[in-house]
Protein backbone atom coordinates (compact mmCIF):
# COMPACT_ATOMS: atom_id res chain seq x y z
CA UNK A 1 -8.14 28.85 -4.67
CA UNK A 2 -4.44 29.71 -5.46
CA UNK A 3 -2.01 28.12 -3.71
CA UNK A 4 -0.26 30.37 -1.31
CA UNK A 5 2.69 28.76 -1.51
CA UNK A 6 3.35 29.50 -5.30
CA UNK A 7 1.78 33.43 -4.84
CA UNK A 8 4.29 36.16 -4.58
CA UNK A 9 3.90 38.08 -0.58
CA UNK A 10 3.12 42.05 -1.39
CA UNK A 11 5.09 42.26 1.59
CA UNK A 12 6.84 40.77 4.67
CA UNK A 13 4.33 39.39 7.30
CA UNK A 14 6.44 36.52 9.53
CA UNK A 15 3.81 36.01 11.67
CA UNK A 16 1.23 35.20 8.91
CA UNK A 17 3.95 33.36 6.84
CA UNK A 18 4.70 31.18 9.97
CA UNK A 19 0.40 30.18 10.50
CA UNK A 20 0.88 29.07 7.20
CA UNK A 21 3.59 26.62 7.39
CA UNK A 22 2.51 25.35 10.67
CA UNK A 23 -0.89 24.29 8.86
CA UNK A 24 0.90 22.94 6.40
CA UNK A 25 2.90 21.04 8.35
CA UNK A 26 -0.56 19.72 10.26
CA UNK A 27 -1.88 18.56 7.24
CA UNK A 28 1.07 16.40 5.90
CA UNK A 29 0.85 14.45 9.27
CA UNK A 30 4.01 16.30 10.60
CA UNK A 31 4.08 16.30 14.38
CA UNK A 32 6.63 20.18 15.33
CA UNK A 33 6.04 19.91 18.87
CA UNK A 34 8.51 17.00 19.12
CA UNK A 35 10.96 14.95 17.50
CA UNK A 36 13.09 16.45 14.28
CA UNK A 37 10.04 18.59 12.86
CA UNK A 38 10.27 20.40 16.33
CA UNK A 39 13.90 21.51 15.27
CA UNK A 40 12.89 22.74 12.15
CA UNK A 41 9.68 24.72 13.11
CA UNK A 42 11.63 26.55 15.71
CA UNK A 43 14.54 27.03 12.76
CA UNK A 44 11.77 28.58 10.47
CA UNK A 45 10.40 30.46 13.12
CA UNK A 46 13.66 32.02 13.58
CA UNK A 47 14.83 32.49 10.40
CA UNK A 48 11.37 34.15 10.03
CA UNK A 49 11.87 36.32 12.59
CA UNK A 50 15.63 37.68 11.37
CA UNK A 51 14.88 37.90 8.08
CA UNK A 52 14.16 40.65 5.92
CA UNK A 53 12.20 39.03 2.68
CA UNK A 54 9.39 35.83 2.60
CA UNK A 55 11.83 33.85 0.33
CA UNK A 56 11.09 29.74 0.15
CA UNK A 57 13.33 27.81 -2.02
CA UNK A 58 11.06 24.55 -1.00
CA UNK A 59 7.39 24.19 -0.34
CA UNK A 60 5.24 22.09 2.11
CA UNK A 61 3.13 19.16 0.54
CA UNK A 62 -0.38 18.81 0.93
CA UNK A 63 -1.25 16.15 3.27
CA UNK A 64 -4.12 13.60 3.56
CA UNK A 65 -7.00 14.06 5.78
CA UNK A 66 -10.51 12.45 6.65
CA UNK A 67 -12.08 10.74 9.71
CA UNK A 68 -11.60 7.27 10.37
CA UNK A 69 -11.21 -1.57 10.38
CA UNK A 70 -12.96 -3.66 12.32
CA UNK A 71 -13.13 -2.68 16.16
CA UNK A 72 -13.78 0.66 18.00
CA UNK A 73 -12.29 3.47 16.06
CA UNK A 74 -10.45 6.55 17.10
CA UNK A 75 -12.46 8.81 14.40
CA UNK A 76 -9.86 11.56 13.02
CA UNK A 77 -10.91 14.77 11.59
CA UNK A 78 -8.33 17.06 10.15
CA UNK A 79 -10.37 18.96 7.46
CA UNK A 80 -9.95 22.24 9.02
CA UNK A 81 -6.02 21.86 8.87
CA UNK A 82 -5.92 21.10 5.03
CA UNK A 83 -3.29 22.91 2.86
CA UNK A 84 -5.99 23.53 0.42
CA UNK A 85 -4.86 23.11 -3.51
CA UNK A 86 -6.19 24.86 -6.64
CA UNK A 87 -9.83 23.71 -6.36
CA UNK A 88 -9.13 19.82 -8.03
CA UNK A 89 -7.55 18.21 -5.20
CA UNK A 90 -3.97 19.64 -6.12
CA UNK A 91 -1.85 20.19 -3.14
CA UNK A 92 1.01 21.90 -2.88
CA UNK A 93 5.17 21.47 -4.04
CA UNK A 94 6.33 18.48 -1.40
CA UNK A 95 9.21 19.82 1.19
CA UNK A 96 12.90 19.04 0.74
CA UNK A 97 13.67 16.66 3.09
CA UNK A 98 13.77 17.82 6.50
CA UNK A 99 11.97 20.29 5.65
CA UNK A 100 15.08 22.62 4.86
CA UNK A 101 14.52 24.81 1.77
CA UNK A 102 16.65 23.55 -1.09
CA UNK A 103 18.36 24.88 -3.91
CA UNK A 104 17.71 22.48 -6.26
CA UNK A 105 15.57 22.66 -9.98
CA UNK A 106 11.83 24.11 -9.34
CA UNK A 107 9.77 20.89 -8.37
CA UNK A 108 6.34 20.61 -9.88
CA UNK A 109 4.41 20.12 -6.61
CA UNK A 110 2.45 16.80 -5.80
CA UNK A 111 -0.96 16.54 -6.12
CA UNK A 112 -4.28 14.32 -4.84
CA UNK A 113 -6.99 14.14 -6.84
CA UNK A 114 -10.46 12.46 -6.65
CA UNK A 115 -12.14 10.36 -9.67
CA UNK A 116 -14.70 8.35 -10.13
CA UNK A 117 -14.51 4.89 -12.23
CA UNK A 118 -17.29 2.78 -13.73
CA UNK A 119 -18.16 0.02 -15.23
CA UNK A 120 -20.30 -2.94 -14.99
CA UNK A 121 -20.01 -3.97 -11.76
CA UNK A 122 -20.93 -0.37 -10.73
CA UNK A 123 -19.02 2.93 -10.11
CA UNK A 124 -16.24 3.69 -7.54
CA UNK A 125 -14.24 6.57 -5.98
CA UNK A 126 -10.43 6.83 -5.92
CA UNK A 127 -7.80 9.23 -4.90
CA UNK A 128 -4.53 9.51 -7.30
CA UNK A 129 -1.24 10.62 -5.76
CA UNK A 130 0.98 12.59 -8.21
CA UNK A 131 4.50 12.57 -6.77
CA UNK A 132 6.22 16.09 -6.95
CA UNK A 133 9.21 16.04 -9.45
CA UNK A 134 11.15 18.30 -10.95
CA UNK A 135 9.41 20.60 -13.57
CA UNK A 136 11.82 19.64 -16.47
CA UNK A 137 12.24 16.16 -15.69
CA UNK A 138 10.61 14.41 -18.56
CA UNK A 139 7.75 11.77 -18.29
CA UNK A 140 9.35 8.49 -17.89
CA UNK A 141 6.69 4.92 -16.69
CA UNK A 142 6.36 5.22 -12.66
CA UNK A 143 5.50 2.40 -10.45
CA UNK A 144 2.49 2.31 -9.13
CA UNK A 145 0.66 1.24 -5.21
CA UNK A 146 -2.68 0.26 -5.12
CA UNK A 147 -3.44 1.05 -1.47
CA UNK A 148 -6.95 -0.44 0.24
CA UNK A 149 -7.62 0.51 3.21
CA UNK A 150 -9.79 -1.26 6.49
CA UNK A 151 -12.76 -0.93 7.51
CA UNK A 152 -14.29 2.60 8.63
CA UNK A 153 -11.55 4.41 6.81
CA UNK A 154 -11.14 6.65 4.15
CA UNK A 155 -8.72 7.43 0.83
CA UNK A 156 -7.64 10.53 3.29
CA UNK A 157 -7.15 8.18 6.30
CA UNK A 158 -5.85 5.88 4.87
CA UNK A 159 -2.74 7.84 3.12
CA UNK A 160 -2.75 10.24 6.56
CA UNK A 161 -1.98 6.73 8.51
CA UNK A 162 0.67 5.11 6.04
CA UNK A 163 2.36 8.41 5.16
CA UNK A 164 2.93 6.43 1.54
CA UNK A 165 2.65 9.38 -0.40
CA UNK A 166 5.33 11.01 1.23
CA UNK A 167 7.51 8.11 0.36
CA UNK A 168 6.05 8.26 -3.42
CA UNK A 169 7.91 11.79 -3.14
CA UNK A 170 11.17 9.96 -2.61
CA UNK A 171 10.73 7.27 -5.35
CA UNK A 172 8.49 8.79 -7.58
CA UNK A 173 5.65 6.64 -7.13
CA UNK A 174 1.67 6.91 -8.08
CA UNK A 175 -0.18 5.76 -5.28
CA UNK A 176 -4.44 5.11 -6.12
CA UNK A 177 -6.25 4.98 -3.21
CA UNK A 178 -9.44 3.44 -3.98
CA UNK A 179 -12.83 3.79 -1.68
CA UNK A 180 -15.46 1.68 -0.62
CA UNK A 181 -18.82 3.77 -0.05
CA UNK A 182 -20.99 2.82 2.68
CA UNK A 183 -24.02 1.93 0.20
CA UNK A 184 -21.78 -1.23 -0.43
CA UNK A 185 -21.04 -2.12 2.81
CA UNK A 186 -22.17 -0.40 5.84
CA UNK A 187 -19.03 -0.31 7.61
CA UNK A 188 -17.24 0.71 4.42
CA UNK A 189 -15.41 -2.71 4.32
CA UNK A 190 -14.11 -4.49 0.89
CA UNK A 191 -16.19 -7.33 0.46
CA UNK A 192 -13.85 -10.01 0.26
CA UNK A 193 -16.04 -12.47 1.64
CA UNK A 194 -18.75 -12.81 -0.73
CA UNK A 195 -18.09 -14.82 -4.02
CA UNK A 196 -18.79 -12.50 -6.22
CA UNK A 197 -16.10 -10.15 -5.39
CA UNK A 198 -13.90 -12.91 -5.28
CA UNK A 199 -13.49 -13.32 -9.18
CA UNK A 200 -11.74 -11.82 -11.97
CA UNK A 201 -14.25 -9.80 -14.50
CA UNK A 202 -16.62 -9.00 -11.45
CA UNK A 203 -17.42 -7.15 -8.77
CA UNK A 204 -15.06 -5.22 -6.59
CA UNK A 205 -12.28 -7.05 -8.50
CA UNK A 206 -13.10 -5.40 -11.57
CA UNK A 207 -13.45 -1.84 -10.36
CA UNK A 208 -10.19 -1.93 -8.94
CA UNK A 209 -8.91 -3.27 -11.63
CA UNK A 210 -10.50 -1.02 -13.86
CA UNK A 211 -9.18 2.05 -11.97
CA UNK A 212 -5.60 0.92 -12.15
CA UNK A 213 -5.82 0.42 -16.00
CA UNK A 214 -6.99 4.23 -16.50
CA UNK A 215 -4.55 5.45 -13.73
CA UNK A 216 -2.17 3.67 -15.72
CA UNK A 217 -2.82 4.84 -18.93
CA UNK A 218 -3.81 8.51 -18.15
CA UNK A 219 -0.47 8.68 -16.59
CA UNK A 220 2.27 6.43 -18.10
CA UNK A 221 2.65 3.76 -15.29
CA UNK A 222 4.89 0.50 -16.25
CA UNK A 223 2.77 -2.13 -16.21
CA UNK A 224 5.43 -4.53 -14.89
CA UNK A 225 5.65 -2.49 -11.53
CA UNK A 226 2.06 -2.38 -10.25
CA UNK A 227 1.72 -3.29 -6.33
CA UNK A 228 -1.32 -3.51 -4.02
CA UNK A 229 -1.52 -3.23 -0.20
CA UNK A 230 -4.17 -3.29 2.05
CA UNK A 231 -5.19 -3.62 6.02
CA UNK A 232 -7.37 -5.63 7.04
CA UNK A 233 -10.06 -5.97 5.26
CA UNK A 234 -8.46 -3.92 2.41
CA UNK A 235 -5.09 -6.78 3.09
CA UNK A 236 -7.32 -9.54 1.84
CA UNK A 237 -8.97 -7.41 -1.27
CA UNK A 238 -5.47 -7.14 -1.88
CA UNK A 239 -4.82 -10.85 -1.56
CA UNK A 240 -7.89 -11.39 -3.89
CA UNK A 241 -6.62 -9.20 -6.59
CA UNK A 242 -3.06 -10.97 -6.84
CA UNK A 243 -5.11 -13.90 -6.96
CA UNK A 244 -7.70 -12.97 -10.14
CA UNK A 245 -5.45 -10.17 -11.71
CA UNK A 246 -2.00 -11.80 -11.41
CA UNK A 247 -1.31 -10.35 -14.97
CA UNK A 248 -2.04 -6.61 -13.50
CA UNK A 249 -0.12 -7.03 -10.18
CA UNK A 250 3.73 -7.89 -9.91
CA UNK A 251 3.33 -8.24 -5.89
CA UNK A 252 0.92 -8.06 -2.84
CA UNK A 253 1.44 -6.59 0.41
CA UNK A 254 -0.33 -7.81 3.04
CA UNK A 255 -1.14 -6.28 6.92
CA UNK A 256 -3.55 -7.80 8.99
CA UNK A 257 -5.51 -9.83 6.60
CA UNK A 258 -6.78 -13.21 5.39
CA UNK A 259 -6.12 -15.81 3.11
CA UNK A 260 -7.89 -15.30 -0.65
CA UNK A 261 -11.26 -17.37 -0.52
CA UNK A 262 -10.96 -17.90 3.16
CA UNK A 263 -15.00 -17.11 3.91
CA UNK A 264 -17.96 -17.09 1.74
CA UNK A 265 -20.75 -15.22 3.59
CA UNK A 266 -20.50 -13.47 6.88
CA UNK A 267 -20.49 -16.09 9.37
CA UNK A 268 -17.60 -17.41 7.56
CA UNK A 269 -15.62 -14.08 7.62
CA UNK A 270 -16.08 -13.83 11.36
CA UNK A 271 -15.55 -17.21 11.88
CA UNK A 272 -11.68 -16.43 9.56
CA UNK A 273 -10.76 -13.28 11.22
CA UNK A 274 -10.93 -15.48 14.71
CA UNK A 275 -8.96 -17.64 13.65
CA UNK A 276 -11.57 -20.25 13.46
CA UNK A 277 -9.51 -22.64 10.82
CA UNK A 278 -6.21 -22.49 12.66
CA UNK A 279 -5.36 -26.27 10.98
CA UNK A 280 -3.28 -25.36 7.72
CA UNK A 281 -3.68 -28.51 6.14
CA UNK A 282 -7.32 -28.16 5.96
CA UNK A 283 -8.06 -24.76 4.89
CA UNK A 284 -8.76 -25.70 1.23
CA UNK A 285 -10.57 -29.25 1.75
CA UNK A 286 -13.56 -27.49 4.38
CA UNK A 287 -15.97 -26.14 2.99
CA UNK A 288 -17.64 -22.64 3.69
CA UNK A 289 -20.76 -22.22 5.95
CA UNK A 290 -22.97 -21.93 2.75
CA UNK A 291 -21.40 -25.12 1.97
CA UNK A 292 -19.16 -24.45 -0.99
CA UNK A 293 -15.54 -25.94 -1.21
CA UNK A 294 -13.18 -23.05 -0.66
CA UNK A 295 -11.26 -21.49 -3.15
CA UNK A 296 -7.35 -22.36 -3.62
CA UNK A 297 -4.59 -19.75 -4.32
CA UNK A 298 -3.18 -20.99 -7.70
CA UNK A 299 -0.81 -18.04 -8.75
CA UNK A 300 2.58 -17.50 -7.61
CA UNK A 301 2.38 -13.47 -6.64
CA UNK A 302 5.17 -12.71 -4.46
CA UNK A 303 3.76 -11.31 -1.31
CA UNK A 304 4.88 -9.29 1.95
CA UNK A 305 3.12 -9.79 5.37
CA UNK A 306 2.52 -7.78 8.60
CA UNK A 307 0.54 -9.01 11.40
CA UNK A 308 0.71 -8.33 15.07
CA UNK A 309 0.76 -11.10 17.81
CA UNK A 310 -1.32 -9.40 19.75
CA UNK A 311 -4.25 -8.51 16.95
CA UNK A 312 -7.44 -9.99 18.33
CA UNK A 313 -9.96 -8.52 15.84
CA UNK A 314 -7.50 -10.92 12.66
CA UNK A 315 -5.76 -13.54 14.70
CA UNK A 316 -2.55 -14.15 13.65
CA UNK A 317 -2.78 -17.53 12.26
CA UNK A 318 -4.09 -15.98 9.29
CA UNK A 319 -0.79 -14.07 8.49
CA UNK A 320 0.60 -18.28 8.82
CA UNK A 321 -2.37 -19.09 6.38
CA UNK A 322 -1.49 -16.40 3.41
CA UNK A 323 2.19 -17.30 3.40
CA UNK A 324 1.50 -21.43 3.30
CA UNK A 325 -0.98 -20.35 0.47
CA UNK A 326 1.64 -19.06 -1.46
CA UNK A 327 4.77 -21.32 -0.32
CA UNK A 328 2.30 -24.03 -2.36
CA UNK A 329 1.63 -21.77 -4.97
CA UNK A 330 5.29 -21.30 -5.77
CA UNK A 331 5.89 -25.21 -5.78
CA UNK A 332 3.04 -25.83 -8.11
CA UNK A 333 4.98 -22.97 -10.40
CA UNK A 334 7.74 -24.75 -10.27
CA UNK A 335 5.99 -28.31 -10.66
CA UNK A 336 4.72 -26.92 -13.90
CA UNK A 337 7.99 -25.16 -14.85
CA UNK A 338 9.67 -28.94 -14.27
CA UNK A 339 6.96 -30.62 -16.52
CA UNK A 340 7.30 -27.72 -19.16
CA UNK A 341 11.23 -28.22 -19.64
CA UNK A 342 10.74 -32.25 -19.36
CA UNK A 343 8.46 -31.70 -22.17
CA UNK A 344 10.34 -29.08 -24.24
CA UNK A 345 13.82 -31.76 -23.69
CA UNK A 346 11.45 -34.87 -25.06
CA UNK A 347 10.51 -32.87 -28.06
CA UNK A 348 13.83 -31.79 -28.90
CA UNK A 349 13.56 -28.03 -29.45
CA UNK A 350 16.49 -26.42 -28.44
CA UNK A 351 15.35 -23.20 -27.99
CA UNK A 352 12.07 -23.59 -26.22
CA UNK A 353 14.32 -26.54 -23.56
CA UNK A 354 16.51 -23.84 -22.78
CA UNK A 355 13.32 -21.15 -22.00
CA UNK A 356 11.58 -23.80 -19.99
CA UNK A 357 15.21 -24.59 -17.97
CA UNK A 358 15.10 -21.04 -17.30
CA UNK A 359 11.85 -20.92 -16.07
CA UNK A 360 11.83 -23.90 -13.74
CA UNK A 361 14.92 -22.22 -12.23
CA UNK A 362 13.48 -19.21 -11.61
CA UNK A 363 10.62 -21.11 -10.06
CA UNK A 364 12.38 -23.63 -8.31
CA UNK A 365 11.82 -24.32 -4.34
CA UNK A 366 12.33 -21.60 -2.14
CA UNK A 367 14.88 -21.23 0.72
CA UNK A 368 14.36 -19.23 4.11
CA UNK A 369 16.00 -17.41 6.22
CA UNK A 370 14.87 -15.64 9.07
CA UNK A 371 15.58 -12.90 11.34
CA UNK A 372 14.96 -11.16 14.43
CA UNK A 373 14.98 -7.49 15.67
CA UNK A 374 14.37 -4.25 17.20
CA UNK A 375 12.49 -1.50 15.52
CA UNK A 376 13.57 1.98 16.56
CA UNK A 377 10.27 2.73 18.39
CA UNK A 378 11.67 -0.36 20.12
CA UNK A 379 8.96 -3.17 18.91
CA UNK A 380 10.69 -6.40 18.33
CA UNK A 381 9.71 -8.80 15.14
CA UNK A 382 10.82 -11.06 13.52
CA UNK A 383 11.03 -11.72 10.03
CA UNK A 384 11.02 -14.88 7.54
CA UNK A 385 12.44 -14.52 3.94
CA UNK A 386 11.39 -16.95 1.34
CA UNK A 387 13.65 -16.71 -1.99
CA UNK A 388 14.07 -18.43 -4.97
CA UNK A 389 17.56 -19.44 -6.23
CA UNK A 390 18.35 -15.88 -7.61
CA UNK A 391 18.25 -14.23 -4.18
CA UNK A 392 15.04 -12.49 -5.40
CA UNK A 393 12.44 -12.41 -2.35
CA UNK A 394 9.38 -13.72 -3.41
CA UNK A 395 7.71 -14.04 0.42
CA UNK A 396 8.43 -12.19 3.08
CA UNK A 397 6.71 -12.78 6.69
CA UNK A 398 6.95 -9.87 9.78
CA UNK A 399 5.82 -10.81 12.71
CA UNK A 400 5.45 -7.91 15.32
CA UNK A 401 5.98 -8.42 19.10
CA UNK A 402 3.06 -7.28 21.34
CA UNK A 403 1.13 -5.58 18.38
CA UNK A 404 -2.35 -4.98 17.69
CA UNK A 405 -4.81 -4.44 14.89
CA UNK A 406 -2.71 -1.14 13.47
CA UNK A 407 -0.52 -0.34 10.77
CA UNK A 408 3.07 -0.75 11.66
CA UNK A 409 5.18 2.58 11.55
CA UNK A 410 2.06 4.19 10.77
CA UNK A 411 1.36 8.01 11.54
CA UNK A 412 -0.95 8.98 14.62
CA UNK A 413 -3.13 11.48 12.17
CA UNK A 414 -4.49 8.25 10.60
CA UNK A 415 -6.80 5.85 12.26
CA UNK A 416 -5.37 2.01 13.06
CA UNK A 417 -1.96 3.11 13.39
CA UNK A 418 0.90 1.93 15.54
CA UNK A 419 4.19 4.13 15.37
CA UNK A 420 6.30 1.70 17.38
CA UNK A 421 7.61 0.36 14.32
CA UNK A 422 8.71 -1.57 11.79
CA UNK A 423 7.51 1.05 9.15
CA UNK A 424 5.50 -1.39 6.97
CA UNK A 425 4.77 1.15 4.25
CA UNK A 426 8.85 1.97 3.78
CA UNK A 427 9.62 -1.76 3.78
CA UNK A 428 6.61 -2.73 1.32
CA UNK A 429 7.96 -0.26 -1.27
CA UNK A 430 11.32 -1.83 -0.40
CA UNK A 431 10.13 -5.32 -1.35
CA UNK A 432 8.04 -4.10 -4.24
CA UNK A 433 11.04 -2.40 -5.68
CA UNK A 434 13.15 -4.67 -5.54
CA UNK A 435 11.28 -7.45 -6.96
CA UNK A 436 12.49 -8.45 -10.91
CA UNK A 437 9.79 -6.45 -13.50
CA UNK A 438 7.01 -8.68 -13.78
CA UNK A 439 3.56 -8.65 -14.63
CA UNK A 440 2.14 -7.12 -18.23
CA UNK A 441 4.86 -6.91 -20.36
């Protein structure tokens, strides 16, 4: 199907023009019966209603729909509101902010579009954001988000409820939304807890991994910015792939999830999620229910963390577990980086002394500071920073007042969403971004 948006109107027809945007606007999760979108829509329908021509510098973006992690959902169904694309999941040109029409170059409009990967461990859906950009602006490597979402979502949901690729509009991101099917897991959860998708080379590990390196290469990402978030039990896929992929991910984001290798088999899981191993200091020595030792975070992946105080499906001591996991992890880098430039000074090479120096400094202990505030939907956190002696953030910790098992700052068309604030998806981007290029050279 065309998309009305880019098709020339045989003639003026405000009424019909105005149906359109206001579908539109559904679709991309924008809510015009209050807030600033309710200014706008009642500007448009005025303008629309004055003027004499159908002319629209700007265009609305295609939004993300679907139906609905771990407790009773809210299921969301926005099909019928879809700003349908060309037929392959193509959407159309993203709004200029606010929604005003702007004079700027043509924009080639964003699109999402649905794949399918395979490989040995099996075959997998994924969505692919395209970020709208202006049509002569030349190709240049994007960053990339790997987004996973909880359990009983969707790609659609998932993106409706984060709003991230409205915010890969303003940076010029790729965002892959990979999807569990339900023949995998009946509730359409990652399987973090079962050791086989807890290893590099296998399993769910793999696939994802194996979708980001076509993503990648179909569409010129830099391999030195490639991120991955998750809730739930997406958070601690996430937390899994920074652990056996730390060559394919520069940083992890983290909401609502568990430590990497913190449960075997079911019982295990539930036993996590409940916060069943509160005691830090023994969360590598126990063993799982089947019996095996658990496994130990070894690489230093800088990671940011959202958890609620309130969340009683993933207590909140697991949030405390991830960041210990990779506090250590960062002192065993910079144990190693120590022992590297003690060596390097004992052999008397110059040159690889002073690379070894430079590496223990970037990896030496990290310092925190913390702070404390007031979102605007008026939820108070607080928030730890752990960075290294360059000032570079290499842990971050939120911790929201009063808040449940739901995406911070997330939209209401999504499912697990909690608008109060802190926007977790804006500040994720914000610590991904501003982390130094790492990753595959």
């Amino acid at each position: 199907m065309q998309n009305p948006f880019n098709a020339r109107a045989p003639h003026f027809d405000a009424a019909a023009i105005n149906a359109t945007i206001q579908r539109a606007f559904a679709s991309a999760g924008l809510d015009t019966r209050a807030g600033p979108m309710h200014g706008v829509a009642d500007t448009i329908q005025r303008a629309l209603a004055t003027a004499g021509r159908a002319g629209m510098a700007g265009a609305v973006q295609r939004g993300p729909g679907g139906d609905t992690v771990d407790v009773v959902a809210r299921v969301v169904s926005i099909d019928d509101g879809h700003a349908h694309g060309d037929g392959a999941g193509n959407g159309g040109a993203a709004a200029a902010p606010g929604g005003a029409a702007s004079a700027g170059p043509a924009q080639r409009p964003g699109s999402f579009e649905t794949h399918m990967f395979t490989n040995h461990a099996g075959s997998l859906a994924y969505k692919v954001y395209l970020p709208a950009e202006p049509a002569a602006q030349p190709a240049a490597p994007r960053a990339m988000v790997v987004m996973l979402h909880g359990c009983t979502q969707c790609a659609d949901d998932f993106a409706a409820g984060t709003q991230m690729n409205r915010l890969a509009d303003a940076h010029g991101l790729l965002v892959v939304y990979p999807e569990q099917a339900a023949q995998s897991n009946p509730s359409k959860c990652w399987n973090w807890f079962q050791p086989q998708d807890q290893l590099r080379g296998a399993g769910e590990p793999s696939l994802i991994a194996g979708i980001v390196g076509a993503v990648a290469q179909q569409h010129g990402a830099d391999p030195r910015r490639i991120f991955v978030a998750g809730l739930s039990a997406g958070a601690a896929m996430a937390l899994t792939l920074g652990e056996t992929y730390p060559d394919v991910f520069a940083g992890v984001g983290a909401h609502s999830g568990l430590p990497y290798g913190s449960a075997q088999d079911m019982p295990s899981a539930l036993a996590a999620m409940k916060g069943g191993r509160s005691r830090m200091a023994g969360l590598q020595r126990m063993p799982g229910a089947s019996g095996a030792p658990r496994k130990k975070t070894m690489q230093a992946v800088p990671v940011i963390v959202f958890h609620g105080d309130r969340d009683h499906t993933v207590q909140q001591t697991n949030a405390a577990l991830i960041v210990q996991c990779a506090v250590e992890a960062h002192a065993a880098q910079a144990a190693h980086a120590a022992e590297a430039a003690q060596t390097a000074q004992a052999a008397q090479t110059p040159q690889t002394a002073q690379t070894a120096q430079t590496a223990h400094r970037g990896g030496a202990a990290l310092h925190i500071t913390t702070h404390t505030g007031v979102a605007p939907g008026g939820r108070r956190f607080s928030r730890a920073v752990h960075a290294d002696a360059a000032g570079h953030a290499r842990i971050e910790q939120w911790t929201l007042q009063g808040a449940g098992h739901a995406w911070s700052g997330g939209h209401a068309s999504g499912s697990f969403t909690d608008a109060t604030g802190p926007d977790a998806s804006a500040e994720m981007l914000r610590f991904f971004l501003a982390l130094p290029r790492a990753g595959a050279a």
